[in-house]
PDB file of N, CA and C in Angstrom:
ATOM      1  N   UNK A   1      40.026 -31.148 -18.840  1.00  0.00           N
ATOM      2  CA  UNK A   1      38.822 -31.868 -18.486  1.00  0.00           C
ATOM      3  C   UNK A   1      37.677 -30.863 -18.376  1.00  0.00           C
ATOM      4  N   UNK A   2      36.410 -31.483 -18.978  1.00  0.00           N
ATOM      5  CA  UNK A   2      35.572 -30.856 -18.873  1.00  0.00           C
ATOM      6  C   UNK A   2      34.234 -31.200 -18.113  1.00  0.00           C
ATOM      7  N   UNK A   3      34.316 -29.893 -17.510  1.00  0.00           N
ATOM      8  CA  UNK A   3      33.231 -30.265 -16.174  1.00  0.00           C
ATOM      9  C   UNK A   3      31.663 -30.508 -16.948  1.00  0.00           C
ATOM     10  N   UNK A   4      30.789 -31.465 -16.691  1.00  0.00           N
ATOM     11  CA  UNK A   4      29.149 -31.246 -16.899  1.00  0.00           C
ATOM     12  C   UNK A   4      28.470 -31.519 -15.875  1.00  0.00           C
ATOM     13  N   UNK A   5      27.182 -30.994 -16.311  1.00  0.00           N
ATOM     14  CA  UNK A   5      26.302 -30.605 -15.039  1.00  0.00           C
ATOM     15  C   UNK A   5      25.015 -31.828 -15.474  1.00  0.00           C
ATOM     16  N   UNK A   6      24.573 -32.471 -14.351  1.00  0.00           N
ATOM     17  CA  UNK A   6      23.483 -33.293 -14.120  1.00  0.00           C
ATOM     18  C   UNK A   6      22.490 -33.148 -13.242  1.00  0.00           C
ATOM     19  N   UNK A   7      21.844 -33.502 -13.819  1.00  0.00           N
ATOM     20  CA  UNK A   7      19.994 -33.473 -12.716  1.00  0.00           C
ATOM     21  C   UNK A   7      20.256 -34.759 -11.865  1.00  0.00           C
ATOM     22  N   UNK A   8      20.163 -34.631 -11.174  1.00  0.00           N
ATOM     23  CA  UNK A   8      19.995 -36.486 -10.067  1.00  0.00           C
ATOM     24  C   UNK A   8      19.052 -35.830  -9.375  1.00  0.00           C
ATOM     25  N   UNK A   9      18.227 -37.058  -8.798  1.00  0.00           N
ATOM     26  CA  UNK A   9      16.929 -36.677  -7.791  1.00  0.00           C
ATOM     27  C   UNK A   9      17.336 -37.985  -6.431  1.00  0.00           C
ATOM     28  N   UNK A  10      17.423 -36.546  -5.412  1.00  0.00           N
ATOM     29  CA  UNK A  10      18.057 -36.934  -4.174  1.00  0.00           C
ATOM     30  C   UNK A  10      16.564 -36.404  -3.027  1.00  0.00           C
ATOM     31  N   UNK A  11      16.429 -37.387  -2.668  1.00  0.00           N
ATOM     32  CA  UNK A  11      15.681 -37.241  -1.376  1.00  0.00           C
ATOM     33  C   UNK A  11      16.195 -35.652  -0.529  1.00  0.00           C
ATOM     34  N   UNK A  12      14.990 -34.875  -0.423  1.00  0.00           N
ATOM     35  CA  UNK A  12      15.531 -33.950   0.540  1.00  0.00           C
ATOM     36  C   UNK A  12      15.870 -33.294   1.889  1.00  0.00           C
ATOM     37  N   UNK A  13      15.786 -34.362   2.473  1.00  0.00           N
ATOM     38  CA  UNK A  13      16.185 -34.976   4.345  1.00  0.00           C
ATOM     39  C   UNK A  13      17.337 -35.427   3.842  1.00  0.00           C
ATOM     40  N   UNK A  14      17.996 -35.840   2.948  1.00  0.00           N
ATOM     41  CA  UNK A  14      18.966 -36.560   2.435  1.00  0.00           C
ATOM     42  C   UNK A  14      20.222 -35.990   1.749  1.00  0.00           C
ATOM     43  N   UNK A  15      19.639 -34.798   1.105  1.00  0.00           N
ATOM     44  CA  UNK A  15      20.483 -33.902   0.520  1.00  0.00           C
ATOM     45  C   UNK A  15      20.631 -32.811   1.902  1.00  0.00           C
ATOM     46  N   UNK A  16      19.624 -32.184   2.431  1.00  0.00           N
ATOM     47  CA  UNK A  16      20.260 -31.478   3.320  1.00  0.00           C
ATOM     48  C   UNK A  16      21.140 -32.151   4.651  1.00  0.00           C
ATOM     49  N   UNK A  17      20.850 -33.042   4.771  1.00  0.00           N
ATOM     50  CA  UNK A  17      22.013 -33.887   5.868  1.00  0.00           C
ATOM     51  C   UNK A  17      23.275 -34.154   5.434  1.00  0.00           C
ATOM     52  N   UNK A  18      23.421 -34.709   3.967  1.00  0.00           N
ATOM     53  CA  UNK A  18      24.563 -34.759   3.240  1.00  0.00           C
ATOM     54  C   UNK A  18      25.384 -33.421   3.065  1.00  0.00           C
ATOM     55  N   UNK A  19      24.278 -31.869   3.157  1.00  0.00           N
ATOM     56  CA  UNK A  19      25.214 -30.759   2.415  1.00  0.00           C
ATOM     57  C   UNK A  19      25.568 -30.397   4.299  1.00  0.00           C
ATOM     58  N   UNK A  20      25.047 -30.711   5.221  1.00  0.00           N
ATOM     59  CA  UNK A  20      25.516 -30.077   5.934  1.00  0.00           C
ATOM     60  C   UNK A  20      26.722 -31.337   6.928  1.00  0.00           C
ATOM     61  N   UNK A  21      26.832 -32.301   6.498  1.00  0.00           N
ATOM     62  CA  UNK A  21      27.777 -33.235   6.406  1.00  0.00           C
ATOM     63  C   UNK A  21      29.190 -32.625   6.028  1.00  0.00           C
ATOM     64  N   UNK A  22      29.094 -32.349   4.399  1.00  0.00           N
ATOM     65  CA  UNK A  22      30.069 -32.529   3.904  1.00  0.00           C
ATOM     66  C   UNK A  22      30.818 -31.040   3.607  1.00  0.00           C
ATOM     67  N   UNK A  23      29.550 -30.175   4.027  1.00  0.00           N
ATOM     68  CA  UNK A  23      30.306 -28.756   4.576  1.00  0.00           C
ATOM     69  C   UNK A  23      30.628 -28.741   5.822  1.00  0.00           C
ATOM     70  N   UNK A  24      30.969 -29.638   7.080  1.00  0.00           N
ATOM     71  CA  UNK A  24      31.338 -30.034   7.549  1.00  0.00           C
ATOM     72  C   UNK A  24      33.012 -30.204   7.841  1.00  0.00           C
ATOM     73  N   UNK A  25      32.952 -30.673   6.279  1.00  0.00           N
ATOM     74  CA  UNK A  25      33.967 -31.140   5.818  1.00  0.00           C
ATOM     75  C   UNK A  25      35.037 -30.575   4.936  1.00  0.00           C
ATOM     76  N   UNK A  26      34.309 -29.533   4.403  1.00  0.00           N
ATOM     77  CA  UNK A  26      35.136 -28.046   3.579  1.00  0.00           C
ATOM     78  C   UNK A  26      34.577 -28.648   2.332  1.00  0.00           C
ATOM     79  N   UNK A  27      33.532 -29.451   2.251  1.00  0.00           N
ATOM     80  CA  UNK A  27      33.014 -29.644   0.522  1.00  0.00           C
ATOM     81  C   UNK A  27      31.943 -29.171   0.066  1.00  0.00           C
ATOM     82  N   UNK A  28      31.039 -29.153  -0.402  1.00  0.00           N
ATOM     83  CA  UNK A  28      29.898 -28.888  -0.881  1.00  0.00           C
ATOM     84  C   UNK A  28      29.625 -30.325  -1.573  1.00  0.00           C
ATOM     85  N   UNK A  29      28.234 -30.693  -1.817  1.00  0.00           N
ATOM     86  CA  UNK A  29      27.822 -31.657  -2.390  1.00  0.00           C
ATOM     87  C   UNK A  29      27.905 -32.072  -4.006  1.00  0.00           C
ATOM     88  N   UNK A  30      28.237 -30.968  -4.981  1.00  0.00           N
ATOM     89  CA  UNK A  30      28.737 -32.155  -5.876  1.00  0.00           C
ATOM     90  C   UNK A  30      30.486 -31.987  -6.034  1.00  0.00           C
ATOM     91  N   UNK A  31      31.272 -31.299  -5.075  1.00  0.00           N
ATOM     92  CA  UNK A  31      32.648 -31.806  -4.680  1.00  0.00           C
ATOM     93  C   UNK A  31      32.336 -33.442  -4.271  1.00  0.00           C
ATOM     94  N   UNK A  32      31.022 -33.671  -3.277  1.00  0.00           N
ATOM     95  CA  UNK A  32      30.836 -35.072  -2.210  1.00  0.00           C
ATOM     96  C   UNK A  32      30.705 -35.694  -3.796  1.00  0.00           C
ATOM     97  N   UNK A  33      29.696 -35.975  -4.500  1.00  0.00           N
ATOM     98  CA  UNK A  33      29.723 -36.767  -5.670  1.00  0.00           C
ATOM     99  C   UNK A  33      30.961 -37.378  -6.084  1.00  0.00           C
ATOM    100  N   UNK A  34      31.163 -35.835  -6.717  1.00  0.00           N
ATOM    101  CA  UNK A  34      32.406 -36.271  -7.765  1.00  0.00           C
ATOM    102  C   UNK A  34      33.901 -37.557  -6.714  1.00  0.00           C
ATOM    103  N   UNK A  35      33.733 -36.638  -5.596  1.00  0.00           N
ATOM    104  CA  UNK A  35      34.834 -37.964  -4.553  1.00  0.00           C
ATOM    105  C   UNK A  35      34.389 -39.163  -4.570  1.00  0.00           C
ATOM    106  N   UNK A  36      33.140 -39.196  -4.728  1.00  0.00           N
ATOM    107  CA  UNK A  36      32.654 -40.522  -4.508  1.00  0.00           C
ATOM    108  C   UNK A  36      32.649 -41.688  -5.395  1.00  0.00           C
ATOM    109  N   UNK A  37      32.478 -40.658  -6.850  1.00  0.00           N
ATOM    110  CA  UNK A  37      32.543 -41.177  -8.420  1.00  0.00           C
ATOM    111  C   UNK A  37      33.969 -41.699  -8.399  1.00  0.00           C
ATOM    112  N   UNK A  38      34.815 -40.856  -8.297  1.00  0.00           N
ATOM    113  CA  UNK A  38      36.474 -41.079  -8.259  1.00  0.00           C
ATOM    114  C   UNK A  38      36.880 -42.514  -7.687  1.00  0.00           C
ATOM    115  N   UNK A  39      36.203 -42.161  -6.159  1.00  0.00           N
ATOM    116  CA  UNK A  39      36.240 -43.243  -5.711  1.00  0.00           C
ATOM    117  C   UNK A  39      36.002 -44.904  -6.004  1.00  0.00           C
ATOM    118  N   UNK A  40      34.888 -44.871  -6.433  1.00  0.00           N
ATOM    119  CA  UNK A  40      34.383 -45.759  -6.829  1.00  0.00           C
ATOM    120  C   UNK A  40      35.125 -46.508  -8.413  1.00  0.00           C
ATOM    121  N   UNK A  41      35.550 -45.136  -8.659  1.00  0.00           N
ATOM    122  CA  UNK A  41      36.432 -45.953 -10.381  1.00  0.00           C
ATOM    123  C   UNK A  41      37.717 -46.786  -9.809  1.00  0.00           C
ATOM    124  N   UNK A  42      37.934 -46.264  -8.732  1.00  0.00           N
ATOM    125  CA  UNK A  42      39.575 -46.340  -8.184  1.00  0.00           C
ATOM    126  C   UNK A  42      39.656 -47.900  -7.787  1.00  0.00           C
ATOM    127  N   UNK A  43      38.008 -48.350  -7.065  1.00  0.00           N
ATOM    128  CA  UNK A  43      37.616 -49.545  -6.341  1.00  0.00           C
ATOM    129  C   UNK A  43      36.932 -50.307  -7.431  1.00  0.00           C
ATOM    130  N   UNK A  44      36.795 -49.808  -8.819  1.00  0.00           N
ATOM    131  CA  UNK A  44      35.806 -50.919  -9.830  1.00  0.00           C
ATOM    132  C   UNK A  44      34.863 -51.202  -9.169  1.00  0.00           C
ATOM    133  N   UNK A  45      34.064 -50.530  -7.991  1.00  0.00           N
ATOM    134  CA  UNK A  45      32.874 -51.065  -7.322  1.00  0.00           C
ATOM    135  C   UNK A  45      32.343 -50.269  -6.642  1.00  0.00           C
ATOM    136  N   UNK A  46      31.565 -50.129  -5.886  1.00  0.00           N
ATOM    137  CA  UNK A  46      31.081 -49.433  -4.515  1.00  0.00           C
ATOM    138  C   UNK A  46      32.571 -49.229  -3.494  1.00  0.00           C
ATOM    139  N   UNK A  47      32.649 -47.802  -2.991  1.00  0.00           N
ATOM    140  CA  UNK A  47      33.904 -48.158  -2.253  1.00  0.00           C
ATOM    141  C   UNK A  47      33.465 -48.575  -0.995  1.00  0.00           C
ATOM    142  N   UNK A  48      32.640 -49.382  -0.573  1.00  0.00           N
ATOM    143  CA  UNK A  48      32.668 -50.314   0.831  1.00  0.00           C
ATOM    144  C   UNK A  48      31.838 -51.023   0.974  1.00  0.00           C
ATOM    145  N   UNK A  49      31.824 -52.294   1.313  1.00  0.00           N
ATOM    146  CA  UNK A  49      31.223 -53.169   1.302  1.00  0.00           C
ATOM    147  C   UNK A  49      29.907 -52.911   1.437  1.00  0.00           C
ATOM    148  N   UNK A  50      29.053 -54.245   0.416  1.00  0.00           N
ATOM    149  CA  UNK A  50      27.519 -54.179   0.453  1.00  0.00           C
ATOM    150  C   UNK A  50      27.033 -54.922   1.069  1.00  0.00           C
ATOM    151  N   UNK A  51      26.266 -54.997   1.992  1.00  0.00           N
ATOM    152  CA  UNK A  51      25.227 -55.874   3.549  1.00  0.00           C
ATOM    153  C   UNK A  51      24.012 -55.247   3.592  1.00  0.00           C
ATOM    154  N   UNK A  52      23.252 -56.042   3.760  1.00  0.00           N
ATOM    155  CA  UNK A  52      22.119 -55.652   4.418  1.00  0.00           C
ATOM    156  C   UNK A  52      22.389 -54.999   5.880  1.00  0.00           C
ATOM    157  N   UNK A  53      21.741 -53.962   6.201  1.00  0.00           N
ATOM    158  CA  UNK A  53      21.625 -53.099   7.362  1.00  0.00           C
ATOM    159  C   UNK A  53      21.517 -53.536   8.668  1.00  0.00           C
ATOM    160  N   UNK A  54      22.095 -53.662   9.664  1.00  0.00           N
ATOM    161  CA  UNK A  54      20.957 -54.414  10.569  1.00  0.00           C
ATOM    162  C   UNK A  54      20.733 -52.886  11.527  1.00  0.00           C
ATOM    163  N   UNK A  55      19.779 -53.468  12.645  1.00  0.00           N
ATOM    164  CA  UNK A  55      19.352 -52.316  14.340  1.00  0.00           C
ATOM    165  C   UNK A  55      20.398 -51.862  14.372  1.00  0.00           C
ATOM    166  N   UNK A  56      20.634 -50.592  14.400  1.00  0.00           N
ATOM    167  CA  UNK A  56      21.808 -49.591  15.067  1.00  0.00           C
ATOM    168  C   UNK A  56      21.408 -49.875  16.289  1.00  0.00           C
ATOM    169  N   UNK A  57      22.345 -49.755  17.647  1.00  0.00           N
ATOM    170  CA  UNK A  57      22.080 -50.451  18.732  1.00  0.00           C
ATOM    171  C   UNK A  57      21.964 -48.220  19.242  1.00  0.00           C
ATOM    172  N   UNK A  58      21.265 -48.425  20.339  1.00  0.00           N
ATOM    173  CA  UNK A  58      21.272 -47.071  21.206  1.00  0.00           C
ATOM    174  C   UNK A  58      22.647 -46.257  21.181  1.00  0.00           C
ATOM    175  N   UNK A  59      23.341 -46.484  21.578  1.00  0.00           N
ATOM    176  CA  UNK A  59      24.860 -45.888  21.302  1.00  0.00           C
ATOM    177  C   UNK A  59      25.269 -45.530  20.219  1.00  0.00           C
ATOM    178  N   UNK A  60      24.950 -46.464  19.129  1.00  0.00           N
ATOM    179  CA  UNK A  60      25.439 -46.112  17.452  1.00  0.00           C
ATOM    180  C   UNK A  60      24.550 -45.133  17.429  1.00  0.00           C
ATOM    181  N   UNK A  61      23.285 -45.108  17.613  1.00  0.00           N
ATOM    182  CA  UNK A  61      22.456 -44.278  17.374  1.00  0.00           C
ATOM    183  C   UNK A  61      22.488 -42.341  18.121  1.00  0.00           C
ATOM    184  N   UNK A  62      22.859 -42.880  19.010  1.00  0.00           N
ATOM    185  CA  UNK A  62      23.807 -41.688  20.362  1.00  0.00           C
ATOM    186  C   UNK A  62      24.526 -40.978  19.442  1.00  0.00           C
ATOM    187  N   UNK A  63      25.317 -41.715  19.124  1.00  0.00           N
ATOM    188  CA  UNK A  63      27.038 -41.172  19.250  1.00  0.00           C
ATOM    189  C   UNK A  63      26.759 -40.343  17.022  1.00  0.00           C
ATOM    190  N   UNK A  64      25.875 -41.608  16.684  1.00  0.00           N
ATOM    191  CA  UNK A  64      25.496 -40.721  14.545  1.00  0.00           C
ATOM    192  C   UNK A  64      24.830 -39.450  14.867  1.00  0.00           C
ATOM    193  N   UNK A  65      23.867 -39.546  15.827  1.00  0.00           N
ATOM    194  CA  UNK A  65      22.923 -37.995  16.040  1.00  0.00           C
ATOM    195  C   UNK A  65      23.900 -36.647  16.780  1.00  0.00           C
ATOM    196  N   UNK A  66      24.720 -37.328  17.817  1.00  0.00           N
ATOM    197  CA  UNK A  66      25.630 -36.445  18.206  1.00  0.00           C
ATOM    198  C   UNK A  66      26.910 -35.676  17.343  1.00  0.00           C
ATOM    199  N   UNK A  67      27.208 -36.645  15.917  1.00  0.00           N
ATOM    200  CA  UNK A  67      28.216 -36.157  14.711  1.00  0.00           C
ATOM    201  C   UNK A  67      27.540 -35.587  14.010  1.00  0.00           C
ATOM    202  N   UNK A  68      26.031 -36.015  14.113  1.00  0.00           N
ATOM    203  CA  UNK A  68      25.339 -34.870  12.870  1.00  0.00           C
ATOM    204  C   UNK A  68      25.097 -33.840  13.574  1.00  0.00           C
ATOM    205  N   UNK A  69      24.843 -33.263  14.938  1.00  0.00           N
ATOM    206  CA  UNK A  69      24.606 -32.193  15.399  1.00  0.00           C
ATOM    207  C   UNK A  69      25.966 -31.354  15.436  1.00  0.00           C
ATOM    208  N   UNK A  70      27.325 -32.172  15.579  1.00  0.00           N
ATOM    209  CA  UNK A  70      28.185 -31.075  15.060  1.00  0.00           C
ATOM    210  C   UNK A  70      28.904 -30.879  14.000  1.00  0.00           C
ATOM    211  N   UNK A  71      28.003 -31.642  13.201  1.00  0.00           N
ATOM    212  CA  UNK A  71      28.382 -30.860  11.783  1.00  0.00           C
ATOM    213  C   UNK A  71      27.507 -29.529  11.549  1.00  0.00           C
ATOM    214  N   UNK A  72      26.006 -29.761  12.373  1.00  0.00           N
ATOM    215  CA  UNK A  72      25.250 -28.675  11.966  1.00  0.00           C
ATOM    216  C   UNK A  72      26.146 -27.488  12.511  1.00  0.00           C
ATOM    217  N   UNK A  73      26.281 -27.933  13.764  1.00  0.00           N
ATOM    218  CA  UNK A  73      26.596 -26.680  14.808  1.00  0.00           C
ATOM    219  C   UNK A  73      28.351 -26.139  13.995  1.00  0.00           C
ATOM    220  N   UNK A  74      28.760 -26.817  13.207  1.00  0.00           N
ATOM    221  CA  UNK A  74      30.140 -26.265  12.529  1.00  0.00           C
ATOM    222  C   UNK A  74      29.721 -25.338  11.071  1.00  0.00           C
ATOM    223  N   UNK A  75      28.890 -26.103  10.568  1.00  0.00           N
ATOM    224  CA  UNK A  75      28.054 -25.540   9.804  1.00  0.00           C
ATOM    225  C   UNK A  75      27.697 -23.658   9.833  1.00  0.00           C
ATOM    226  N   UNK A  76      26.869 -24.066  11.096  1.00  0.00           N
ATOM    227  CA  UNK A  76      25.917 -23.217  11.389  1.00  0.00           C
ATOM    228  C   UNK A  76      26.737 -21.723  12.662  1.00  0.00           C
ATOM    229  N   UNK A  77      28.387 -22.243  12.631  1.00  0.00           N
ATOM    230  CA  UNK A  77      28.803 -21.660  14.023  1.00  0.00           C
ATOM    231  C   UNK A  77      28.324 -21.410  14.820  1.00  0.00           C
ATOM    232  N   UNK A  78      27.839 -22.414  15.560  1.00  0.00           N
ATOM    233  CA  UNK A  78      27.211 -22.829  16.940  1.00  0.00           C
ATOM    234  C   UNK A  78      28.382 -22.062  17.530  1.00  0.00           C
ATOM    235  N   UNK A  79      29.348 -22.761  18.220  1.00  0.00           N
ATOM    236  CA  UNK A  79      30.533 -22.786  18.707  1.00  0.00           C
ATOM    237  C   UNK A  79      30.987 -20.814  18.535  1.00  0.00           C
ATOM    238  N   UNK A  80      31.075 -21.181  17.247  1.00  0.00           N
ATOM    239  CA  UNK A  80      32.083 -19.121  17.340  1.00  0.00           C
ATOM    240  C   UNK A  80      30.976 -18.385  17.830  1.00  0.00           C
ATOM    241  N   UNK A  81      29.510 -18.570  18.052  1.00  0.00           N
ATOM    242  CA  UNK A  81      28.536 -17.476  18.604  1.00  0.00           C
ATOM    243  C   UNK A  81      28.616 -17.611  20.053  1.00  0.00           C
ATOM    244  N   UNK A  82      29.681 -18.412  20.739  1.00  0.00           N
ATOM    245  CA  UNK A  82      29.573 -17.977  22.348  1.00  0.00           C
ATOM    246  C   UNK A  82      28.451 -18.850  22.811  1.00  0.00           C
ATOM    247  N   UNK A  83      28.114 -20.174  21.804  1.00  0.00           N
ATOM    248  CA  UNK A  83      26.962 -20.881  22.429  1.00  0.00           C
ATOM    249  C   UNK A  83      28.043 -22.087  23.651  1.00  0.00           C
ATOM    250  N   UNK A  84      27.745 -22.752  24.320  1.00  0.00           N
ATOM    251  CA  UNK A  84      28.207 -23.658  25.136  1.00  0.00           C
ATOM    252  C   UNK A  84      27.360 -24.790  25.000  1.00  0.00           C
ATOM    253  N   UNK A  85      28.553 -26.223  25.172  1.00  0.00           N
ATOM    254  CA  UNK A  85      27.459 -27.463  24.793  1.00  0.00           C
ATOM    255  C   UNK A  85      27.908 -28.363  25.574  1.00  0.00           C
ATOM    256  N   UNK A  86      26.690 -29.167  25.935  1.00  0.00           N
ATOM    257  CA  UNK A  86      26.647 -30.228  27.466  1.00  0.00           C
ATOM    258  C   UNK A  86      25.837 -31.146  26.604  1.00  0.00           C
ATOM    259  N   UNK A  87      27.032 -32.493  26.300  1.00  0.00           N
ATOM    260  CA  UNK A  87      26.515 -33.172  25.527  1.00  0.00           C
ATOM    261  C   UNK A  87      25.808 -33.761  26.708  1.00  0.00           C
ATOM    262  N   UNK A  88      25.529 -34.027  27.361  1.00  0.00           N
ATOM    263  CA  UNK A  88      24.547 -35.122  28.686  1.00  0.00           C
ATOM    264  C   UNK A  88      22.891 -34.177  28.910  1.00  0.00           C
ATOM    265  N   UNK A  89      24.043 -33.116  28.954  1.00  0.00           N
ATOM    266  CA  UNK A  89      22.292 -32.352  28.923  1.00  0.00           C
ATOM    267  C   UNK A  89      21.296 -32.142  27.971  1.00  0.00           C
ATOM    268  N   UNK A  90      21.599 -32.617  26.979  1.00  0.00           N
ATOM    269  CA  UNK A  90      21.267 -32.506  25.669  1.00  0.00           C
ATOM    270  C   UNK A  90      20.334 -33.528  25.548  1.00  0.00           C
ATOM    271  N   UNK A  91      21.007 -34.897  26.098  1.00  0.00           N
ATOM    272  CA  UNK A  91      20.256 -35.789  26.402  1.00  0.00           C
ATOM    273  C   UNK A  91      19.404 -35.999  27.136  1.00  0.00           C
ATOM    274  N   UNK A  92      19.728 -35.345  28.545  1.00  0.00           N
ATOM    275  CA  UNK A  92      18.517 -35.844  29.368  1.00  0.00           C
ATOM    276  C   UNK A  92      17.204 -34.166  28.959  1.00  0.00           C
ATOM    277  N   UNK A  93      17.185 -33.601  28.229  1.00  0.00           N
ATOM    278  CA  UNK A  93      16.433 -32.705  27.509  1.00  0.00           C
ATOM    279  C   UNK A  93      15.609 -33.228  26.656  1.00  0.00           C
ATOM    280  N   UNK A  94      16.323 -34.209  25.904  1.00  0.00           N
ATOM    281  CA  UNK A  94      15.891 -35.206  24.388  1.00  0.00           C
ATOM    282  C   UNK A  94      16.008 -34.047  23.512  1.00  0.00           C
ATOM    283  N   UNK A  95      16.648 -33.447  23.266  1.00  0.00           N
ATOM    284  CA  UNK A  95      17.882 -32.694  22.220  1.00  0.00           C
ATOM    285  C   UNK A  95      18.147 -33.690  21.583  1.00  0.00           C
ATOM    286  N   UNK A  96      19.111 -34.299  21.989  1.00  0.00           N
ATOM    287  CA  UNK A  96      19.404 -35.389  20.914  1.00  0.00           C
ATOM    288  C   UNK A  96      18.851 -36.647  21.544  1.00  0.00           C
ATOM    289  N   UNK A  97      18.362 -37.070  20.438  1.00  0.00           N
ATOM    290  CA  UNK A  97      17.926 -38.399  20.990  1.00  0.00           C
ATOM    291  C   UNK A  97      17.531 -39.843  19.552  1.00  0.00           C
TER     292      UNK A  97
END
């Protein structure tokens, strides 16, 4: 199989949340693609259902900002630099919010 290379135009709040997502995750972003492509052949469709969006309620919203901060912080080895983390304090700071 032969690998090719493509231009796609990805929002860039979008691509960097995704690369630091899915390095996160031990991938890099067009490893994230190509899973997704795979995916999607495997499902003949989108692999998960399509809806309109509704209000993330405060908590959903809590708990997505708190997984993206430790992907950064895994990312970024927050953690192996001897940093310490108080998820409450974070909050009442508006760190995350």
């Amino acid at each position: 199989m032969v690998a090719e290379s493509y231009h796609i135009r990805i929002d860039e709040d979008i691509k960097d949340k995704a690369t630091m997502l899915y390095a996160g995750l031990g991938f890099n972003l067009s490893d994230a693609v190509n899973v997704f492509l795979r995916v999607s052949l495997d499902a003949n469709g989108f692999p998960f259902p399509m809806k309109l969006r509704q209000e993330e309620s405060a908590e959903e919203k809590r708990s997505r900002k708190f997984h993206e901060f430790l992907a950064f912080a895994k990312v970024n080895q927050v953690f192996e630099k001897g940093y310490k983390f108080d998820r409450e304090a974070c909050y009442d700071r508006k760190v995350l919010h």
